[in-house]
C-alpha atoms as a PDB file:
ATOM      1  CA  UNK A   1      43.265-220.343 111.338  1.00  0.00           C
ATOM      2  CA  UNK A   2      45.456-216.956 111.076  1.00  0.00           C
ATOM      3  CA  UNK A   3      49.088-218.316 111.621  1.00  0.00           C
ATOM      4  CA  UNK A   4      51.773-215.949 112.684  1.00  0.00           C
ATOM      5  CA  UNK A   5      55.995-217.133 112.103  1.00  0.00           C
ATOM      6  CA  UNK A   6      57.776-215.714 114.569  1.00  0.00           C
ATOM      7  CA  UNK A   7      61.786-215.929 112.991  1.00  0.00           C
ATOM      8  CA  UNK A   8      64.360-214.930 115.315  1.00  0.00           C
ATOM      9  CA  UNK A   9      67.663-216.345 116.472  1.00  0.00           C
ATOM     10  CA  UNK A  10      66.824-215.596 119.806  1.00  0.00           C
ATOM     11  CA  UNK A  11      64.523-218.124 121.742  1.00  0.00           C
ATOM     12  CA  UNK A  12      63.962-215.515 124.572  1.00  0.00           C
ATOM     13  CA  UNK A  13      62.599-212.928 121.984  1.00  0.00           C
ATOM     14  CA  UNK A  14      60.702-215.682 119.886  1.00  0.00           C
ATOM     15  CA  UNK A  15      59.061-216.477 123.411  1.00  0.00           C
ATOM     16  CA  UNK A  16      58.201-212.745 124.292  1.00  0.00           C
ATOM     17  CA  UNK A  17      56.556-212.348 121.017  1.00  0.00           C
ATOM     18  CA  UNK A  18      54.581-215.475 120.793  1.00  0.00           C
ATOM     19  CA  UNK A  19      54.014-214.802 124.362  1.00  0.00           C
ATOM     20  CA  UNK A  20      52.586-210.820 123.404  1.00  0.00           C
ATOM     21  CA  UNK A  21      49.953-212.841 121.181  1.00  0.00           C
ATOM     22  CA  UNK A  22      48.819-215.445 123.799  1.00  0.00           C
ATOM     23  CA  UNK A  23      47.953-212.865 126.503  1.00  0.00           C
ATOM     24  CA  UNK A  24      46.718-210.614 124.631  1.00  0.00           C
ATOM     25  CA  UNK A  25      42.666-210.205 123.803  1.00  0.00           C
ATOM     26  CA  UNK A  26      42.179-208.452 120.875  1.00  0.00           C
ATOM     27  CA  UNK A  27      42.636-211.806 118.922  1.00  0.00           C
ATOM     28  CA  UNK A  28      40.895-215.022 118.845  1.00  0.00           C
ATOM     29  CA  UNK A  29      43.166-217.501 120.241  1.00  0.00           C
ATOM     30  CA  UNK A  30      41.188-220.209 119.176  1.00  0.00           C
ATOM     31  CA  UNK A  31      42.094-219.072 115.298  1.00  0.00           C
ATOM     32  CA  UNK A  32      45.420-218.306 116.342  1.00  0.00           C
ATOM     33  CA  UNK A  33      48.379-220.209 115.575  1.00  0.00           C
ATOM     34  CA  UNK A  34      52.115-218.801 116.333  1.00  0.00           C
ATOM     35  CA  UNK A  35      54.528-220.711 115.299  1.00  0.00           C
ATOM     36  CA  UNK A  36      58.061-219.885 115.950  1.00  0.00           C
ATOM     37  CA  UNK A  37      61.595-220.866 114.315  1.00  0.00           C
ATOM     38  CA  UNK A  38      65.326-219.965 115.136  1.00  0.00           C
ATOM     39  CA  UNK A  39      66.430-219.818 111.220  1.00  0.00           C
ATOM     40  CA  UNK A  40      65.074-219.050 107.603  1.00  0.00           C
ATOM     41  CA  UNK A  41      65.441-222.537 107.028  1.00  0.00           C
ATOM     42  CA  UNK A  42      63.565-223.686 109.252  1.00  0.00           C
ATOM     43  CA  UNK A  43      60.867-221.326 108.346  1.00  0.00           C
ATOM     44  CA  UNK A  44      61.035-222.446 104.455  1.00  0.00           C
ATOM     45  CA  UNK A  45      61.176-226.255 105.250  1.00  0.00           C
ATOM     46  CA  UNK A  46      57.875-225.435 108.096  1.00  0.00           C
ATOM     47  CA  UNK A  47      55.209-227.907 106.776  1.00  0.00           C
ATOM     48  CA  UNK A  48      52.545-224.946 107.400  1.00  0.00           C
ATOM     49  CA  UNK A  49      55.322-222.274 105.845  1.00  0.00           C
ATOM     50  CA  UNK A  50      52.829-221.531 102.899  1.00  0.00           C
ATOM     51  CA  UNK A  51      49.755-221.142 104.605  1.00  0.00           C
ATOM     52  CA  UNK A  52      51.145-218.240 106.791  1.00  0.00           C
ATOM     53  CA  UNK A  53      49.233-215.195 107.650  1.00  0.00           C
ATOM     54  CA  UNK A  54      52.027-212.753 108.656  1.00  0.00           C
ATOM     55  CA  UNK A  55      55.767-213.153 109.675  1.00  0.00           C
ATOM     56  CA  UNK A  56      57.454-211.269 112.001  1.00  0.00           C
ATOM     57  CA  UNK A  57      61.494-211.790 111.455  1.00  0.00           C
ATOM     58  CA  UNK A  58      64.557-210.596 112.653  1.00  0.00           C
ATOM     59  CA  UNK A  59      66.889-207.910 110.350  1.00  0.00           C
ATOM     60  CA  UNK A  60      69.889-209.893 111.490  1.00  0.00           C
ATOM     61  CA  UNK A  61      69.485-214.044 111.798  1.00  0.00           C
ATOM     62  CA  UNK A  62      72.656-214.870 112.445  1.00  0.00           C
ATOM     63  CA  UNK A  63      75.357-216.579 110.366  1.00  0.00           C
ATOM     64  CA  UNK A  64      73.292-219.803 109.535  1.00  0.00           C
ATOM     65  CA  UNK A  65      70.659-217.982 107.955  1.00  0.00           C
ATOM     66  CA  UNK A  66      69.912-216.579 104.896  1.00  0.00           C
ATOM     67  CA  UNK A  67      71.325-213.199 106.272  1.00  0.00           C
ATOM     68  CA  UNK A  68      68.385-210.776 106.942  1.00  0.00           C
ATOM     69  CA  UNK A  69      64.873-210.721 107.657  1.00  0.00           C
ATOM     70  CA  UNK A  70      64.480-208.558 104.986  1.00  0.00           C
ATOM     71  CA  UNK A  71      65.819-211.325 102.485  1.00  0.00           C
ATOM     72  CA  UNK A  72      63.810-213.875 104.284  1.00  0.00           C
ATOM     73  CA  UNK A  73      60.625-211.744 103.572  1.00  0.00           C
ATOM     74  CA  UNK A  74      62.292-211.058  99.762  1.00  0.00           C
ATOM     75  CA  UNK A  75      62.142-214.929  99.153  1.00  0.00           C
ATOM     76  CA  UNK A  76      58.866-215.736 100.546  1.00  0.00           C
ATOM     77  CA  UNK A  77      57.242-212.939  98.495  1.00  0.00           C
ATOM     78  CA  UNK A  78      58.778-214.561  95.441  1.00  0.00           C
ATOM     79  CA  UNK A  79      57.120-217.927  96.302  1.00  0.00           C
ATOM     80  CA  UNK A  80      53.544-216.696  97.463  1.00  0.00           C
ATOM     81  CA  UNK A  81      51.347-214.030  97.639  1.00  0.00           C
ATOM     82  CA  UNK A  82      52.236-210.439  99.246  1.00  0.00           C
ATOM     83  CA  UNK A  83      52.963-211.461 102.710  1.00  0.00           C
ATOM     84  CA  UNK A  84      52.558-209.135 105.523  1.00  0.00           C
ATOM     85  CA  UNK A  85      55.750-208.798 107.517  1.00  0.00           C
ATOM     86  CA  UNK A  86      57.239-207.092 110.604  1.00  0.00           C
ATOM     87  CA  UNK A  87      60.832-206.865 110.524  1.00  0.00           C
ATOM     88  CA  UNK A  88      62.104-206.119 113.918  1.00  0.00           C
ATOM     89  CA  UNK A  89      66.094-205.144 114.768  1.00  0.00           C
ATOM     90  CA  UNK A  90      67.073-204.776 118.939  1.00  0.00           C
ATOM     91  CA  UNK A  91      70.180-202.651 116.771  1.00  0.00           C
ATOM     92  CA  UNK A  92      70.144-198.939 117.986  1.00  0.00           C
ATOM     93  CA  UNK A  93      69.184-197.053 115.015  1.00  0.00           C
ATOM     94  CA  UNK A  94      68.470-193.189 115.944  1.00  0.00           C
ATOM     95  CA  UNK A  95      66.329-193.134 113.100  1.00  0.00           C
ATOM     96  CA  UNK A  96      64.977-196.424 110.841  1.00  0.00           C
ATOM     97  CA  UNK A  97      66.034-195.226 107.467  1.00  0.00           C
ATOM     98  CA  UNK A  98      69.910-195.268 109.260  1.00  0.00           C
ATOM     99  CA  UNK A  99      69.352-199.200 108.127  1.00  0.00           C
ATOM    100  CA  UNK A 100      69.006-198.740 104.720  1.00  0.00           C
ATOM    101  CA  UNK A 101      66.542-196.710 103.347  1.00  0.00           C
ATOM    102  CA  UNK A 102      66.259-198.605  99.941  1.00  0.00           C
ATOM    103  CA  UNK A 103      65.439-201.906 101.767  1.00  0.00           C
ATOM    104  CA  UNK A 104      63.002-199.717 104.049  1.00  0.00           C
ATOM    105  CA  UNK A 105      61.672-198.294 101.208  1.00  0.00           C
ATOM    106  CA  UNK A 106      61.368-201.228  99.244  1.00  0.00           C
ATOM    107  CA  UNK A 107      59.587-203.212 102.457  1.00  0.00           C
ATOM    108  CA  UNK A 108      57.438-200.187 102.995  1.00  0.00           C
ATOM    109  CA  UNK A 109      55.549-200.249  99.750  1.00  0.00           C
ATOM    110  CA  UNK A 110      55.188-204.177  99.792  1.00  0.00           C
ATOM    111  CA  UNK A 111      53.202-204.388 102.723  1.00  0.00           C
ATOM    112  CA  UNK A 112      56.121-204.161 105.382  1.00  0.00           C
ATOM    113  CA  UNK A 113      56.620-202.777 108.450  1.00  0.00           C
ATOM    114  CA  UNK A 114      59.506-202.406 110.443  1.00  0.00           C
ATOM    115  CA  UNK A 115      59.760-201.742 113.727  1.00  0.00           C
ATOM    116  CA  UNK A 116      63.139-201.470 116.401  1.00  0.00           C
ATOM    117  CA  UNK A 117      62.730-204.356 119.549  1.00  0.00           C
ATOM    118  CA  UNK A 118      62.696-201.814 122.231  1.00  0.00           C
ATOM    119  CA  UNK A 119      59.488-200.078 120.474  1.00  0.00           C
ATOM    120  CA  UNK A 120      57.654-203.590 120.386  1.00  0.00           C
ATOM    121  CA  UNK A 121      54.873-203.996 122.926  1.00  0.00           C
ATOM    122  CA  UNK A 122      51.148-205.279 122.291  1.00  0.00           C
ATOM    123  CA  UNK A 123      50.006-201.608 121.857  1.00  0.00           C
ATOM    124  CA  UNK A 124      52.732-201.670 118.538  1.00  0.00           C
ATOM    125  CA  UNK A 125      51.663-205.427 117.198  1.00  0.00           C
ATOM    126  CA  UNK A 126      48.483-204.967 117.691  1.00  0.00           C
ATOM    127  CA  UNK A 127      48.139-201.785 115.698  1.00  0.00           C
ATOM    128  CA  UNK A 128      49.681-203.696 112.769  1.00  0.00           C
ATOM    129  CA  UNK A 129      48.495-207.691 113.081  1.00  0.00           C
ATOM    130  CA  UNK A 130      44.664-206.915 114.200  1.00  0.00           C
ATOM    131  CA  UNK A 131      43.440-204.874 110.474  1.00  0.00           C
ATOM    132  CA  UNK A 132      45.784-207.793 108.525  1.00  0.00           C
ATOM    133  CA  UNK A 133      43.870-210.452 110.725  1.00  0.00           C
ATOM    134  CA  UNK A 134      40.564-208.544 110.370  1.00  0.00           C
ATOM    135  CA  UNK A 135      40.651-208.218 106.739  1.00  0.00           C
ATOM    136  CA  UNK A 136      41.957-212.171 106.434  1.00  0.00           C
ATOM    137  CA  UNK A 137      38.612-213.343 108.201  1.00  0.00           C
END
């Protein structure tokens, strides 16, 4: 089973993501499994948190969260193995490094994309899930 968290404060873009993975067929959805949260929290307190395959999160979660996706993905790579991550941001940044290019940087060499919402389709995911799900089988 290759499970995918979705983390975003926003339930319409959680849906549009996890919805990008259903309908799409360059995976097997019968060994795919998206799960999708609102918070960090509730991603670190997931009973199937440590047994994820990638996470996609937010750059900004909101006030009740741990503050960025990029911390989120920080945390989890100091309690398990070198996730891969997508950090997606619907903020208008001309150019990515405008967000900090030390975090970028940082995310970059750690197995880390990042990638702004508007720029997200199937064509984009798929280019960076499908070799991370091909070299987990």
């Amino acid at each position: 089973m290759f499970r995918v968290f979705i983390v975003d404060d926003d339930p319409n873009f959680r849906t549009l993501i996890g919805d990008l993975f259903r309908f799409q067929h360059d995976l097997p959805t019968a060994t795919l499994e998206i799960i999708t949260v609102a918070s960090a929290q509730e991603a670190l307190t997931h009973p199937d948190w440590m047994q994820a395959d990638f996470l996609i999160a937010d750059y900004r979660l909101g006030r009740k969260s741990l503050g960025t996706g990029a911390a989120l993905i920080r945390l989890l790579r100091q309690e398990q193995r070198q996730l891969p991550a997508l950090l997606i941001t619907s903020e208008q940044f001309a150019e990515r490094e405008a967000v900090d290019p030390a975090i970028v940087a940082a995310l970059e060499q750690e197995n880390t994309w990042f990638l702004p919402k508007h720029e997200l389709g199937w064509d984009t995911l798929g280019g960076i899930v499908i070799p991370v799900y091909e070299n987990s089988a």
